[in-house]
Each structure stands twice: as structure tokens, then as C-alpha cells.
C-alpha atoms as a PDB file:
ATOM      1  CA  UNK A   1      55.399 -23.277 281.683  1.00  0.00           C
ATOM      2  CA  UNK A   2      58.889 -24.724 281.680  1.00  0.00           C
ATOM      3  CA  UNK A   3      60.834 -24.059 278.441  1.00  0.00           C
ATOM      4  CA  UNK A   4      60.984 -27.069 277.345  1.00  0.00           C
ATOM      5  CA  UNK A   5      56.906 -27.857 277.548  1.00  0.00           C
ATOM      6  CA  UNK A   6      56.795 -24.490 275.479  1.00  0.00           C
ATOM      7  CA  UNK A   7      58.650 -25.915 272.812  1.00  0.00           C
ATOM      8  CA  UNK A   8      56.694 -29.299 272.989  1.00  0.00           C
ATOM      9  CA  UNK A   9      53.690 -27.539 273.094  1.00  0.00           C
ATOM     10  CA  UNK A  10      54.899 -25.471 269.831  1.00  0.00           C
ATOM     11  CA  UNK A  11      55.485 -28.758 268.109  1.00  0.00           C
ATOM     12  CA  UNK A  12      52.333 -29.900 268.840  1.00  0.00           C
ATOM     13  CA  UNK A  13      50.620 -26.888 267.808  1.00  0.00           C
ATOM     14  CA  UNK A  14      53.184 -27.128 263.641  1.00  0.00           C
ATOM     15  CA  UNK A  15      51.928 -30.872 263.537  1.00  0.00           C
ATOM     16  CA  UNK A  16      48.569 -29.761 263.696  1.00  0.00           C
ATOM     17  CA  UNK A  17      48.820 -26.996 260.766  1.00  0.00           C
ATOM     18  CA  UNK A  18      51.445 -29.312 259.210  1.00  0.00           C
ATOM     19  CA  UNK A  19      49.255 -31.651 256.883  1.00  0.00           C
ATOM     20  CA  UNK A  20      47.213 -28.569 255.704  1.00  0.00           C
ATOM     21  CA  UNK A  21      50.378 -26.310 254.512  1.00  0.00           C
ATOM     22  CA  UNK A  22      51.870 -30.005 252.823  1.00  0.00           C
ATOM     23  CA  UNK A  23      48.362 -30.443 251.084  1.00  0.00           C
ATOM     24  CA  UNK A  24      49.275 -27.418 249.214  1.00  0.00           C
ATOM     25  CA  UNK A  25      53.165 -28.636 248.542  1.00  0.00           C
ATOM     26  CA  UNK A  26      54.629 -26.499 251.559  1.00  0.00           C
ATOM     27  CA  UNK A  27      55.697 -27.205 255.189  1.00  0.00           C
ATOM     28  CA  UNK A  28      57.148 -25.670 257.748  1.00  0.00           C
ATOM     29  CA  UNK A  29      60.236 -25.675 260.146  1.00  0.00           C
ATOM     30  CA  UNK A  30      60.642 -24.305 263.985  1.00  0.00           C
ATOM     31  CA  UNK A  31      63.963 -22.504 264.169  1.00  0.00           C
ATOM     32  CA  UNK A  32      63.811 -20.750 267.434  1.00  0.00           C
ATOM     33  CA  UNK A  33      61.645 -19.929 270.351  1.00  0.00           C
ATOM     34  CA  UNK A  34      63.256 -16.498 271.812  1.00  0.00           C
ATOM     35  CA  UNK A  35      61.739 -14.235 274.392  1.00  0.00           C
ATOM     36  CA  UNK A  36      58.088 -15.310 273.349  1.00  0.00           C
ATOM     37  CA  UNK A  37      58.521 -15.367 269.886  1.00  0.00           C
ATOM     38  CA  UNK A  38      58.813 -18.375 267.445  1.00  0.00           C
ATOM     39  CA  UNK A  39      60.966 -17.945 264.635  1.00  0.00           C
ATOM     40  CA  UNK A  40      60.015 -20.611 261.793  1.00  0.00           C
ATOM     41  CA  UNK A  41      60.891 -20.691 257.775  1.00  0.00           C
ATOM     42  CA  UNK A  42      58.029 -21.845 255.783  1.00  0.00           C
ATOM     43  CA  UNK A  43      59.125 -24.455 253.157  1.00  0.00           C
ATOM     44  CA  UNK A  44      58.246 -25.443 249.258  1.00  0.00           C
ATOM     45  CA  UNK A  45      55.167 -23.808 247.775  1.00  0.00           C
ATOM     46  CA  UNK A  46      54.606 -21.989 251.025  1.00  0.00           C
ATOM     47  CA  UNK A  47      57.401 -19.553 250.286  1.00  0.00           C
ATOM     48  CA  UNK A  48      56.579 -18.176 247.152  1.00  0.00           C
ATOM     49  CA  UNK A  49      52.819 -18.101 247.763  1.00  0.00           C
ATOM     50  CA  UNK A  50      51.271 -15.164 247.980  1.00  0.00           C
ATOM     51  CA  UNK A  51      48.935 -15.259 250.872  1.00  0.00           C
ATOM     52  CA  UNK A  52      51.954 -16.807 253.126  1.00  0.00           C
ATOM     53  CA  UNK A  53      51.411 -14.232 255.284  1.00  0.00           C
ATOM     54  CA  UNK A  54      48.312 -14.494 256.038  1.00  0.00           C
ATOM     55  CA  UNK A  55      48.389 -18.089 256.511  1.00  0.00           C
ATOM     56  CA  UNK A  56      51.580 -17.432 259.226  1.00  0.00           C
ATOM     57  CA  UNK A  57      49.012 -15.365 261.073  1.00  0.00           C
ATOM     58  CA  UNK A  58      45.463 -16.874 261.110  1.00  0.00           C
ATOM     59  CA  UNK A  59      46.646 -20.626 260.634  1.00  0.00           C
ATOM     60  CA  UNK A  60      50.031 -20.878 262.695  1.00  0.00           C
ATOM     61  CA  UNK A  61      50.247 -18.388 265.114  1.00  0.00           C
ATOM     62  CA  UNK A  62      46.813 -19.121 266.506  1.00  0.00           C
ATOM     63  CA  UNK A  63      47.062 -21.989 266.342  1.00  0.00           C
ATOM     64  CA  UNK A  64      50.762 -22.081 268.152  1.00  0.00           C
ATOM     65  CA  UNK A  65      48.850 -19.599 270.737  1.00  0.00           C
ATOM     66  CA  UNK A  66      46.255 -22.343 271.314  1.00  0.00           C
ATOM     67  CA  UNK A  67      48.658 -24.336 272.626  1.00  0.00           C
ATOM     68  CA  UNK A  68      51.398 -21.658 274.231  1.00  0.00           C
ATOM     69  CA  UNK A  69      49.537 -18.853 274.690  1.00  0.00           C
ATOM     70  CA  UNK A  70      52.482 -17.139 276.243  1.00  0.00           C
ATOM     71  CA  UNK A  71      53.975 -17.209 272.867  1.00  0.00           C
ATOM     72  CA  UNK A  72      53.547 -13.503 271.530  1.00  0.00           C
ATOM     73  CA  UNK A  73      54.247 -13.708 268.380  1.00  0.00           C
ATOM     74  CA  UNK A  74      55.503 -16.120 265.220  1.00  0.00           C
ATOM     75  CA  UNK A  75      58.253 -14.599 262.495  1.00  0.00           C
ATOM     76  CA  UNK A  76      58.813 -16.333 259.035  1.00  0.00           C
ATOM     77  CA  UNK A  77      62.793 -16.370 258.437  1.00  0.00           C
ATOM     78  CA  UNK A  78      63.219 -16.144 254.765  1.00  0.00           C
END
């Protein structure tokens, strides 16, 4: 997979969790795809809430791997 499907693929994959994390008053933003790993900053509620991480885990980065499952791993920047 070319670079560029990976991060089309990754996009797909946030507009799929999207409307879930902005029914609760959050979102999210892709900042970087680097060696396998996506770096994104959740947004609004999602950053003070307290099961954030757990939500970057189960909800994001499987879904993310669903769609790049070379993608090893997804990193909130604060």
C-alpha cells in the first residue's frame, strides 16, 4: 500500500468514528502518519474525558487497523 492510499484509507477509517466522538461534543484530527504510526489530537469534550484512552484504543485504532492494517499503532498528541 502506497503512502498515499494509507493516508486515504486512515481518513476513511476517522470519518467512520467521527460522528460517534462529535455525538459526545469531541472530534478528532490526523496529524501525522510516521513509520506505521498515526499521530492524531482528539478535540473538545474528547480531551478532558476520562475514558479518552480507551476510546483511542478500542474505537480508533481498530477501527484505523480495519482499514490500514499495516498501521501499528495510533498516539493522541496533547
Amino acid at each position: 500500500m502506497t503512502a498515499q492510499e494509507t493516508l486515504e484509507n486512515v481518513e476513511k477509517a476517522l470519518d467512520e468514528i467521527r460522528p460517534f466522538l462529535m455525538s459526545d461534543g469531541g472530534n478528532i484530527r490526523l496529524l501525522s502518519i510516521e513509520n506505521s504510526i498515526v499521530k492524531v489530537q482528539l478535540e473538545g469534550a474528547c480531551t478532558g474525558c476520562s475514558v479518552n484512552q480507551m476510546t483511542l484504543k478500542n474505537g480508533v485504532e481498530a477501527t484505523i487497523k480495519k482499514y490500514a492494517p499495516q498501521i501499528e499503532e495510533v498516539i493522541n498528541v496533547a
